[in-house]
N, C-alpha and C. Protein backbone atom coordinates (compact mmCIF):
# COMPACT_ATOMS: atom_id res chain seq x y z
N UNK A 1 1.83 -8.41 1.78
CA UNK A 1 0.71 -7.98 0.93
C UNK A 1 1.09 -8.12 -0.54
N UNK A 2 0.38 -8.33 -1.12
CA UNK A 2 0.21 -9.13 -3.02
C UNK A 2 0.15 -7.71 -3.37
N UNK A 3 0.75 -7.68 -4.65
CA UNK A 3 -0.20 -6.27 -5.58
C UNK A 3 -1.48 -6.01 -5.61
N UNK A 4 -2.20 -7.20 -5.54
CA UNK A 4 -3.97 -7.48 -6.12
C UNK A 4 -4.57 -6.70 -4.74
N UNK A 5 -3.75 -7.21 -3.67
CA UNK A 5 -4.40 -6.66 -2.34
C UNK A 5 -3.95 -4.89 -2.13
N UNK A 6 -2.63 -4.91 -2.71
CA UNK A 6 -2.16 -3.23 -2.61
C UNK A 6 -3.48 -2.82 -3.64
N UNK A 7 -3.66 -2.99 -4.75
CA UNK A 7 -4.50 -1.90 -5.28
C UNK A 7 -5.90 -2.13 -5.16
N UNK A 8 -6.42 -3.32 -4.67
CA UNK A 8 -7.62 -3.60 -4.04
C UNK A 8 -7.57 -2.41 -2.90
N UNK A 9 -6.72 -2.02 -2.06
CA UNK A 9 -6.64 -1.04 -0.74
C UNK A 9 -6.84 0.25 -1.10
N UNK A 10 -5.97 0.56 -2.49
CA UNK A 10 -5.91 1.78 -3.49
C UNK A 10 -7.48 1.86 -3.89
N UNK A 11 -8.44 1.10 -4.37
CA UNK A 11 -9.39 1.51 -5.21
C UNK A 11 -10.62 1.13 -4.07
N UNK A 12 -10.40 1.19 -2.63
CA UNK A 12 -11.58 1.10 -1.90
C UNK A 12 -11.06 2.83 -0.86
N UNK A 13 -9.68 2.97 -0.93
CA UNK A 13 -9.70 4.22 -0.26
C UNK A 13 -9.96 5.42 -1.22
N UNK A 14 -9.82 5.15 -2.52
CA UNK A 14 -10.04 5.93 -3.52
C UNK A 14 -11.86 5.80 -3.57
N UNK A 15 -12.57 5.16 -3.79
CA UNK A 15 -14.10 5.08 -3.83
C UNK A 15 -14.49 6.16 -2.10
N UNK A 16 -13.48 5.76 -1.11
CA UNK A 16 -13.88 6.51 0.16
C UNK A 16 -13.82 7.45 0.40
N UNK A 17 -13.26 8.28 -1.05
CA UNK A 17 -13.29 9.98 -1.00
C UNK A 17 -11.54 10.33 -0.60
N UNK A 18 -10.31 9.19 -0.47
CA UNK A 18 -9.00 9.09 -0.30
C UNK A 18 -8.17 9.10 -1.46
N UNK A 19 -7.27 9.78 -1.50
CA UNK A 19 -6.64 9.05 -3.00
C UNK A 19 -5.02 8.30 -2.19
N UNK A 20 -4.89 8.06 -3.57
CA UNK A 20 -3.50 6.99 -3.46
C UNK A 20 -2.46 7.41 -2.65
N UNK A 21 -2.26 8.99 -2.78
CA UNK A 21 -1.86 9.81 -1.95
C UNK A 21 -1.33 9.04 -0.30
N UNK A 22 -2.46 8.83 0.04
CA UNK A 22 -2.57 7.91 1.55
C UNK A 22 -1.75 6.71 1.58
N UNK A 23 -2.50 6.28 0.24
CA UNK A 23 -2.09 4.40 0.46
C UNK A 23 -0.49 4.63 0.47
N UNK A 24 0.37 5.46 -0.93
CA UNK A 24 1.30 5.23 -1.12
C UNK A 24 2.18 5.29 0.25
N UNK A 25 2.58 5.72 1.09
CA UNK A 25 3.49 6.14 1.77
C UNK A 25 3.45 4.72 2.68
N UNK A 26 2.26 4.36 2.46
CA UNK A 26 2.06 3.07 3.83
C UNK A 26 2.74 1.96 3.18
N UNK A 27 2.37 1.39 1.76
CA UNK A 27 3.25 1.16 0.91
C UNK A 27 4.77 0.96 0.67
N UNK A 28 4.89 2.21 0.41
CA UNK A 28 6.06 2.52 0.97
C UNK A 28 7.14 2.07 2.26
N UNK A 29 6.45 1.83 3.33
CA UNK A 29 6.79 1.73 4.31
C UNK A 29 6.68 0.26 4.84
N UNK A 30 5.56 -0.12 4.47
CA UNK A 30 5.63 -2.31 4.22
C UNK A 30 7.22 -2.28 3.47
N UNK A 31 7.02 -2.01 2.22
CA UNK A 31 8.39 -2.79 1.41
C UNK A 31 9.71 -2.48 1.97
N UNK A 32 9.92 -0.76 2.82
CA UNK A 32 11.24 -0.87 3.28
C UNK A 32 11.56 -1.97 4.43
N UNK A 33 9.80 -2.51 5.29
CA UNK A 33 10.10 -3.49 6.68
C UNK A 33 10.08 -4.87 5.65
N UNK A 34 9.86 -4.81 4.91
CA UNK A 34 9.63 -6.43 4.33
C UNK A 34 11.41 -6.41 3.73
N UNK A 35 11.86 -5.30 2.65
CA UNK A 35 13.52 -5.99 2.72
C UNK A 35 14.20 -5.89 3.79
N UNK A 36 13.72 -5.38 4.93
CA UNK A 36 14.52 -5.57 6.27
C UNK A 36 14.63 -6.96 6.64
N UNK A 37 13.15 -7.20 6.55
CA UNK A 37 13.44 -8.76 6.97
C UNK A 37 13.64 -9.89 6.16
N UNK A 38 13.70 -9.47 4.56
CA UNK A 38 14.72 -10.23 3.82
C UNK A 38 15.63 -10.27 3.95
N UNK A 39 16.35 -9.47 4.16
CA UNK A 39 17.99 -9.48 4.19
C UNK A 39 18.51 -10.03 5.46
């Protein structure tokens, strides 16, 4: 996932009554599996 698409996700769960709150942790949790499978 791109930035454009991370905060595209941020500002449609945020319009859905969600805040970033949500997104972040998922976030979070892509980039620790994505340098997994960099390394």
């Amino acid at each position: 996932m791109t930035m454009a698409e991370a905060v595209e996700l941020g500002a449609v769960a945020t319009s859905s009554g969600l805040s970033w709150v949500g997104v972040r942790p998922w976030r979070e949790r892509e980039s620790e599996r994505e340098k997994r499978e960099t390394e």
